[in-house]
PDB file of N, CA and C in Angstrom:
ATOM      1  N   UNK A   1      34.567-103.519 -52.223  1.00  0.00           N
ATOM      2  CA  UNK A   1      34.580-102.089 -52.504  1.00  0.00           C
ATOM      3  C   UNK A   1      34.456-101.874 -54.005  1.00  0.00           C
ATOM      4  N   UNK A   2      33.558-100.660 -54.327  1.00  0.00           N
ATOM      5  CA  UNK A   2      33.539-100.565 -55.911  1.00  0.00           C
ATOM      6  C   UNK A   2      34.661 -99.741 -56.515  1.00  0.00           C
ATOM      7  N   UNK A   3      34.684-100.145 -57.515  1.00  0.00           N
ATOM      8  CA  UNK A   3      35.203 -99.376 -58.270  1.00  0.00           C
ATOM      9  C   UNK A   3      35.313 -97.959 -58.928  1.00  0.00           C
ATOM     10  N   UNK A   4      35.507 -96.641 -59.130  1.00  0.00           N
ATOM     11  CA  UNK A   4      35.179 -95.637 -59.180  1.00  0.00           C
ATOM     12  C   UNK A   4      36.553 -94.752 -60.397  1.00  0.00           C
ATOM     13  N   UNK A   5      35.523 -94.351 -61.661  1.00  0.00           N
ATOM     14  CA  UNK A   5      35.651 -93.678 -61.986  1.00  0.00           C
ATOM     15  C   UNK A   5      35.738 -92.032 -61.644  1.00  0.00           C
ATOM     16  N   UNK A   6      37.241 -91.656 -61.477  1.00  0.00           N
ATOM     17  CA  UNK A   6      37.292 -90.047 -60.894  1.00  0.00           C
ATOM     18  C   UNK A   6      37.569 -89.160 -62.096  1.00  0.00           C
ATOM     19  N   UNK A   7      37.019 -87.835 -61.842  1.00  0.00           N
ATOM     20  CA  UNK A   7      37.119 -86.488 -62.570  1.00  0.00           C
ATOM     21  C   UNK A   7      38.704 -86.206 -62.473  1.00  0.00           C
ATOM     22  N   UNK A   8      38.946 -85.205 -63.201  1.00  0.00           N
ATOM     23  CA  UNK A   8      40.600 -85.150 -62.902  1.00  0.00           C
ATOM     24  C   UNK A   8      40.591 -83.939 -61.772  1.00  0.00           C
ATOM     25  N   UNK A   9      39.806 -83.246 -61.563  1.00  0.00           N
ATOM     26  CA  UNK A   9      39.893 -82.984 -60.703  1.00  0.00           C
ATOM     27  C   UNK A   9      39.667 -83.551 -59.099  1.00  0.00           C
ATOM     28  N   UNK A  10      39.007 -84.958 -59.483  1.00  0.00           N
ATOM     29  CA  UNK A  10      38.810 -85.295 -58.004  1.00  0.00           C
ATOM     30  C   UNK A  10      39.975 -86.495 -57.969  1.00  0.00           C
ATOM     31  N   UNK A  11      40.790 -86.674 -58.706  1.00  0.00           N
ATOM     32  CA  UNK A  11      42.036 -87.117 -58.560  1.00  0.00           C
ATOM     33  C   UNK A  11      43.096 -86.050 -57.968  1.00  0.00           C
ATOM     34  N   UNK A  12      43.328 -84.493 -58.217  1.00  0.00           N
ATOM     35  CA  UNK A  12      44.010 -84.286 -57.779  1.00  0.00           C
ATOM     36  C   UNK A  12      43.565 -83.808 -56.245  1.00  0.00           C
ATOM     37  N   UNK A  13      42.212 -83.941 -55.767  1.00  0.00           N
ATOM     38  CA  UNK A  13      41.846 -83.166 -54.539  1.00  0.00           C
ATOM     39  C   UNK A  13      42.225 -84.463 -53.568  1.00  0.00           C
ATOM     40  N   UNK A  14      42.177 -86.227 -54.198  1.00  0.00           N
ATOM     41  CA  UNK A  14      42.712 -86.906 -53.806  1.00  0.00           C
ATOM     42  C   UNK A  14      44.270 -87.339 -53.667  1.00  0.00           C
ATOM     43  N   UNK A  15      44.665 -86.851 -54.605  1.00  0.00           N
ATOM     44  CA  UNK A  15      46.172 -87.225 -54.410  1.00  0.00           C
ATOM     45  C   UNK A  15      46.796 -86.234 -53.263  1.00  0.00           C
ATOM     46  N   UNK A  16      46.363 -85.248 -53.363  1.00  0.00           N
ATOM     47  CA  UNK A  16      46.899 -83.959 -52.533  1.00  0.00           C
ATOM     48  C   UNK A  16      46.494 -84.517 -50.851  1.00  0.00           C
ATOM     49  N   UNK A  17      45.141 -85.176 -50.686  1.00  0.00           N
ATOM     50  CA  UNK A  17      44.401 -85.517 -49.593  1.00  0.00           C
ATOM     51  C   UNK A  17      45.961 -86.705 -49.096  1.00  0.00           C
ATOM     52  N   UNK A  18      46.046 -87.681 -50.304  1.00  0.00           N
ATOM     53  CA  UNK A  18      47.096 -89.005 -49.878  1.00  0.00           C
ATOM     54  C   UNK A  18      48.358 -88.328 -49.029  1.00  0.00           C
ATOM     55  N   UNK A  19      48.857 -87.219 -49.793  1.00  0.00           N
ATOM     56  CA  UNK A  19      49.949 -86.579 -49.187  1.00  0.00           C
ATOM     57  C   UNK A  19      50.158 -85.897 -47.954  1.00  0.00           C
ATOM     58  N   UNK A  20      48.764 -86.086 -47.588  1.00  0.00           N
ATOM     59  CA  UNK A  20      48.461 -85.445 -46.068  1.00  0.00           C
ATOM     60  C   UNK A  20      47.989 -84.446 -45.891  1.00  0.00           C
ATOM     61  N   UNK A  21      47.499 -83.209 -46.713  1.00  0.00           N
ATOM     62  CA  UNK A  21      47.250 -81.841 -46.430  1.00  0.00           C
ATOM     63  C   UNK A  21      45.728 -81.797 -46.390  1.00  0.00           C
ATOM     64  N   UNK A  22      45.446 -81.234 -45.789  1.00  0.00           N
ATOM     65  CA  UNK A  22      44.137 -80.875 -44.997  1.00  0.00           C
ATOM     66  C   UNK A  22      43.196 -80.452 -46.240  1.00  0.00           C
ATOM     67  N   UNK A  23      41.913 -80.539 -45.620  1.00  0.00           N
ATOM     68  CA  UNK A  23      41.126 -79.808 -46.815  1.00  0.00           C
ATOM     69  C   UNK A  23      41.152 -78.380 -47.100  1.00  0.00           C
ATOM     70  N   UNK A  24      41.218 -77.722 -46.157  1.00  0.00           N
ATOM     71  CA  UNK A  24      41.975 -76.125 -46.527  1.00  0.00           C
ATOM     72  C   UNK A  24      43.229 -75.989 -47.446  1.00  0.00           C
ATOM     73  N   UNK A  25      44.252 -76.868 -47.098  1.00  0.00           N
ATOM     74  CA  UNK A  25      44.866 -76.565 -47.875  1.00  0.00           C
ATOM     75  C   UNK A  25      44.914 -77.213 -48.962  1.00  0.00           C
ATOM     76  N   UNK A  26      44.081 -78.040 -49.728  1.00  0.00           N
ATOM     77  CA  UNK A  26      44.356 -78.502 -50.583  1.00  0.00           C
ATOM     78  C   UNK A  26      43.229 -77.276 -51.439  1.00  0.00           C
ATOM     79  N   UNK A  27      42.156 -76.997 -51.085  1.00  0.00           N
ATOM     80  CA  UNK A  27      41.526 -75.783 -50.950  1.00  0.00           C
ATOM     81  C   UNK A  27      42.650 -74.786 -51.606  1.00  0.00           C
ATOM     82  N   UNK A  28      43.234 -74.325 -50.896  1.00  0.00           N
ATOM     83  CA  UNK A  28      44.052 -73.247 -51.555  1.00  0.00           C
ATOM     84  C   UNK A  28      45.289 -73.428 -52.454  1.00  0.00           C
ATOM     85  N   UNK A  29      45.535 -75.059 -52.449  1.00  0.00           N
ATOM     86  CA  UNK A  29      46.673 -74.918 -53.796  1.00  0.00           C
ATOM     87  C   UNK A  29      45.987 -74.991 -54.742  1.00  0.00           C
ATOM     88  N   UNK A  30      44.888 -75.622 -54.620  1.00  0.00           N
ATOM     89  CA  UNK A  30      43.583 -75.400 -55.844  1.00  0.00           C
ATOM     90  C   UNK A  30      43.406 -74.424 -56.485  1.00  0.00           C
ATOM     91  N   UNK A  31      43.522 -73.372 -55.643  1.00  0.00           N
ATOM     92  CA  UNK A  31      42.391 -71.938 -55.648  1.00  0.00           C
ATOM     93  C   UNK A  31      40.890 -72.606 -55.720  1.00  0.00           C
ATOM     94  N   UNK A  32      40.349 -73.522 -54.864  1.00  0.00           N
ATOM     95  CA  UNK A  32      38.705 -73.750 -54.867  1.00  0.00           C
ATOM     96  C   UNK A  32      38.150 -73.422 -53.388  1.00  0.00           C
ATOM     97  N   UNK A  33      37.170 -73.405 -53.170  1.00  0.00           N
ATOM     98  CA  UNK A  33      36.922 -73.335 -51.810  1.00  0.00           C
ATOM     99  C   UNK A  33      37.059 -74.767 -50.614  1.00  0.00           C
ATOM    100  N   UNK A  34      36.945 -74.561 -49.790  1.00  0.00           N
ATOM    101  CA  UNK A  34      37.161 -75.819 -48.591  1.00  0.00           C
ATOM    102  C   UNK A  34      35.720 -76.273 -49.153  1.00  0.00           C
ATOM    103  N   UNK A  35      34.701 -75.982 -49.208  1.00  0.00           N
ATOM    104  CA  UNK A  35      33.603 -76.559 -49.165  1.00  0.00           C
ATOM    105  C   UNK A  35      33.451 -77.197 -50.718  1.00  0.00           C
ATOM    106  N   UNK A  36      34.187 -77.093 -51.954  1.00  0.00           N
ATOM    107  CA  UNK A  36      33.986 -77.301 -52.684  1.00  0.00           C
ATOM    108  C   UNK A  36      35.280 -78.925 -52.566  1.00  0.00           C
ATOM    109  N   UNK A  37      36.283 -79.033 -51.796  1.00  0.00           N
ATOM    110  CA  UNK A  37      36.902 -79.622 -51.503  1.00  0.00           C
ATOM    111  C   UNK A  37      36.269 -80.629 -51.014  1.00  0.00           C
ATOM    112  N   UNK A  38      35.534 -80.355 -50.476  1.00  0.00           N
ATOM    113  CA  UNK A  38      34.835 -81.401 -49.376  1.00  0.00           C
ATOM    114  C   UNK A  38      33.768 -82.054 -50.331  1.00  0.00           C
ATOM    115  N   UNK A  39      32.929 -81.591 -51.005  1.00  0.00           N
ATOM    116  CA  UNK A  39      31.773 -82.061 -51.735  1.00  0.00           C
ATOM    117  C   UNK A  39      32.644 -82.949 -52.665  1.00  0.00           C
ATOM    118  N   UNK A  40      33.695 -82.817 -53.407  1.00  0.00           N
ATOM    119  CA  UNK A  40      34.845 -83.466 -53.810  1.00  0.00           C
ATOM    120  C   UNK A  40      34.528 -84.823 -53.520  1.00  0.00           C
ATOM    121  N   UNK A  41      34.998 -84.444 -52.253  1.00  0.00           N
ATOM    122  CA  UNK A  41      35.525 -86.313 -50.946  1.00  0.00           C
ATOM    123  C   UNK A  41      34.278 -86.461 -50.491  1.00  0.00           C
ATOM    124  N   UNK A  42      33.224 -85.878 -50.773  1.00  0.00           N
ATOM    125  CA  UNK A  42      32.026 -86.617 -50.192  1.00  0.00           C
ATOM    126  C   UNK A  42      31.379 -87.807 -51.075  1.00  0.00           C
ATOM    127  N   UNK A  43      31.837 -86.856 -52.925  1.00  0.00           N
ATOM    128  CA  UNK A  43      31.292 -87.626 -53.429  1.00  0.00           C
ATOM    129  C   UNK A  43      31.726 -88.688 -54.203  1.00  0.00           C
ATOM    130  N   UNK A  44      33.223 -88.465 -53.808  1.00  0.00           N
ATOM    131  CA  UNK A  44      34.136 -89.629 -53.932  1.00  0.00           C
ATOM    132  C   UNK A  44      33.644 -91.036 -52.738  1.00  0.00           C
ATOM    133  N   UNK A  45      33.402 -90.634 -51.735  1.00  0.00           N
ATOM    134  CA  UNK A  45      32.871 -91.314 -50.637  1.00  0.00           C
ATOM    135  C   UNK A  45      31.980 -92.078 -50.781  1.00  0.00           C
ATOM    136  N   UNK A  46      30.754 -91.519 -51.120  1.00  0.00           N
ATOM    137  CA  UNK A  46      29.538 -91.887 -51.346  1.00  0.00           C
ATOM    138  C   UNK A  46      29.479 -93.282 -52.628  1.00  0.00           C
ATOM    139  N   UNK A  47      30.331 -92.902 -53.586  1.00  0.00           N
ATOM    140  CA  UNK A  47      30.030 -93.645 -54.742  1.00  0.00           C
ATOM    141  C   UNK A  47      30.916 -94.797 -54.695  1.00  0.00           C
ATOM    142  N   UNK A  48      32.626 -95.079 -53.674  1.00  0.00           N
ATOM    143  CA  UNK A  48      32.541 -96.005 -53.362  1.00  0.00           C
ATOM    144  C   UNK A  48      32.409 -96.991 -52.266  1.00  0.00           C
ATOM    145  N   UNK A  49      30.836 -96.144 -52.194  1.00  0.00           N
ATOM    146  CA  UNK A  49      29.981 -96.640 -50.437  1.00  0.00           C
ATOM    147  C   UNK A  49      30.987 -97.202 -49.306  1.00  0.00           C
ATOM    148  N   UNK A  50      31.594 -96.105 -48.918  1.00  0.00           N
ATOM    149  CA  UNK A  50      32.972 -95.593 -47.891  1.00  0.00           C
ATOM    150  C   UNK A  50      32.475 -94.495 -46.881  1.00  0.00           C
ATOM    151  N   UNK A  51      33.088 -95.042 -45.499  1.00  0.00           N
ATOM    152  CA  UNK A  51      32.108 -94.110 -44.435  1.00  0.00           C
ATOM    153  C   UNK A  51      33.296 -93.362 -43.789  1.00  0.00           C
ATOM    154  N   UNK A  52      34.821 -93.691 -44.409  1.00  0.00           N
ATOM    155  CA  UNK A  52      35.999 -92.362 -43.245  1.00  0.00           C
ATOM    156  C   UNK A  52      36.809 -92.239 -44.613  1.00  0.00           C
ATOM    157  N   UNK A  53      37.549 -91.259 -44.306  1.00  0.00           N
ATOM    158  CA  UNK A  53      38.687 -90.455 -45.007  1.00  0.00           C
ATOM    159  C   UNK A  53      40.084 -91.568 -44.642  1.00  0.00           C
ATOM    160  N   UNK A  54      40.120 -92.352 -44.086  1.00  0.00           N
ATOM    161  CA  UNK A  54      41.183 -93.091 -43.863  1.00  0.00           C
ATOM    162  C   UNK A  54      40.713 -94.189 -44.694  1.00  0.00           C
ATOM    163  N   UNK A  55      39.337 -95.094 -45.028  1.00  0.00           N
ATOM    164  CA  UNK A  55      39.467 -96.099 -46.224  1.00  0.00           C
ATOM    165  C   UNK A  55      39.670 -94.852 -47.727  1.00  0.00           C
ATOM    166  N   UNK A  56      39.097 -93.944 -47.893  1.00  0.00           N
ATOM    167  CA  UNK A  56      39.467 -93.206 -48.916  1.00  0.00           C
ATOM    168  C   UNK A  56      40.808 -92.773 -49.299  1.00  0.00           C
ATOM    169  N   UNK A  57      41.692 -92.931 -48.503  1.00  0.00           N
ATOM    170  CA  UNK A  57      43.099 -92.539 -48.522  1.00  0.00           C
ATOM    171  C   UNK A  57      43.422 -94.163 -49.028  1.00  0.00           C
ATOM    172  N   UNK A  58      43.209 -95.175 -48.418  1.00  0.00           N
ATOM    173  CA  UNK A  58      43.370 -96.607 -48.320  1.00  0.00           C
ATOM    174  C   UNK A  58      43.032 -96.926 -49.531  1.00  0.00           C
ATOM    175  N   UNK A  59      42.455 -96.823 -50.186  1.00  0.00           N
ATOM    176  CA  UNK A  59      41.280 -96.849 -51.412  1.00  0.00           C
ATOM    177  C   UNK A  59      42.651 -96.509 -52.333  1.00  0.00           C
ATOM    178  N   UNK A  60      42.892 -95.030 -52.506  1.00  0.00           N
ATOM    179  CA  UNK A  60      43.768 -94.422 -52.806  1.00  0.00           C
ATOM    180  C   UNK A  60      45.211 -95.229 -53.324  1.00  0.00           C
ATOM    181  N   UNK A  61      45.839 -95.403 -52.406  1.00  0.00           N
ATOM    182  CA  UNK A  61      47.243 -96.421 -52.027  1.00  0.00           C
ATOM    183  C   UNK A  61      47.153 -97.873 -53.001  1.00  0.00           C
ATOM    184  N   UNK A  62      45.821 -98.398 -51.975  1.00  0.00           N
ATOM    185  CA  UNK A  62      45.742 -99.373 -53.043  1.00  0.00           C
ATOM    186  C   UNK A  62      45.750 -99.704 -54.406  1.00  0.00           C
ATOM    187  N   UNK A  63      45.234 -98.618 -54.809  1.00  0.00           N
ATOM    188  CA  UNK A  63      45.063 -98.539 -56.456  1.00  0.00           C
ATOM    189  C   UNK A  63      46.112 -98.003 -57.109  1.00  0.00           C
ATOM    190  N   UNK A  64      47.241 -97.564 -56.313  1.00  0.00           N
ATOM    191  CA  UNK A  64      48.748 -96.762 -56.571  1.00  0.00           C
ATOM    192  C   UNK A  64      48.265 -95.644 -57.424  1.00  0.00           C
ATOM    193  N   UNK A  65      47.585 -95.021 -56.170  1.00  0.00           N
ATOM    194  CA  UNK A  65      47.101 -93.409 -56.776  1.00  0.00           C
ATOM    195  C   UNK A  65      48.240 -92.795 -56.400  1.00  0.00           C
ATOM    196  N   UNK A  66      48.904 -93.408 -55.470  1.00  0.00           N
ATOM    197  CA  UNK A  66      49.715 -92.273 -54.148  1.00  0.00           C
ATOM    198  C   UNK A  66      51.005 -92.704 -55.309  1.00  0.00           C
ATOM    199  N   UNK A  67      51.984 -91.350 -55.856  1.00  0.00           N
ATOM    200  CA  UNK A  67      53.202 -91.088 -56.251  1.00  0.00           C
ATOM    201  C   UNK A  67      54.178 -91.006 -55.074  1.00  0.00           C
ATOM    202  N   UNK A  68      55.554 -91.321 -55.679  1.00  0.00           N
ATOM    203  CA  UNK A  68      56.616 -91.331 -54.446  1.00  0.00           C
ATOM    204  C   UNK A  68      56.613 -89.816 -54.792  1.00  0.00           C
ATOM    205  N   UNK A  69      56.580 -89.007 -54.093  1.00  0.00           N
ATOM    206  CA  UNK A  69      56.905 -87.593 -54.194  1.00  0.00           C
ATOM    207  C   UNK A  69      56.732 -86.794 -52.836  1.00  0.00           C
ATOM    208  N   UNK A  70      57.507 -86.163 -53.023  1.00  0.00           N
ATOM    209  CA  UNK A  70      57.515 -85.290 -51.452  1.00  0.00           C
ATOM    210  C   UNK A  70      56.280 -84.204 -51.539  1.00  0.00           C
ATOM    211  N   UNK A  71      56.244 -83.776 -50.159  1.00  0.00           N
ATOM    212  CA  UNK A  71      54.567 -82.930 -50.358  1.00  0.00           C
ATOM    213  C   UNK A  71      55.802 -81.132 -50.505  1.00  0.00           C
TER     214      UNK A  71
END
């Protein structure tokens, strides 16, 4: 798996994703749209040639993106 440089914003659309909340709502603690959420994790996806939201979460963990913190 490659390696991937993230925006700070596509760190927090990921960290929020690790914690479990949906793309709507990560969408609205944002204030961005769902679809802008999504293009986010697509293109987080794409670049480290990843085909589900569960290695992207995995991805995530591994790299100790995920904070002990409650959602």
């Amino acid at each position: 798996m490659k390696q991937l440089t993230l925006t700070e914003r596509q760190k927090e659309v990921l960290a929020l994703l690790v914690k479990g909340n949906t793309m709507r709502e990560v969408a609205t603690i944002l204030k961005i749209s769902p679809r802008t959420v999504a293009f986010h994790k697509h293109r987080m996806m794409s670049a480290l040639e990843i085909t589900s939201s569960s290695e992207l979460i995995l991805y995530a963990i591994r790299r100790s993106m995920l904070r002990a913190s409650s959602r």
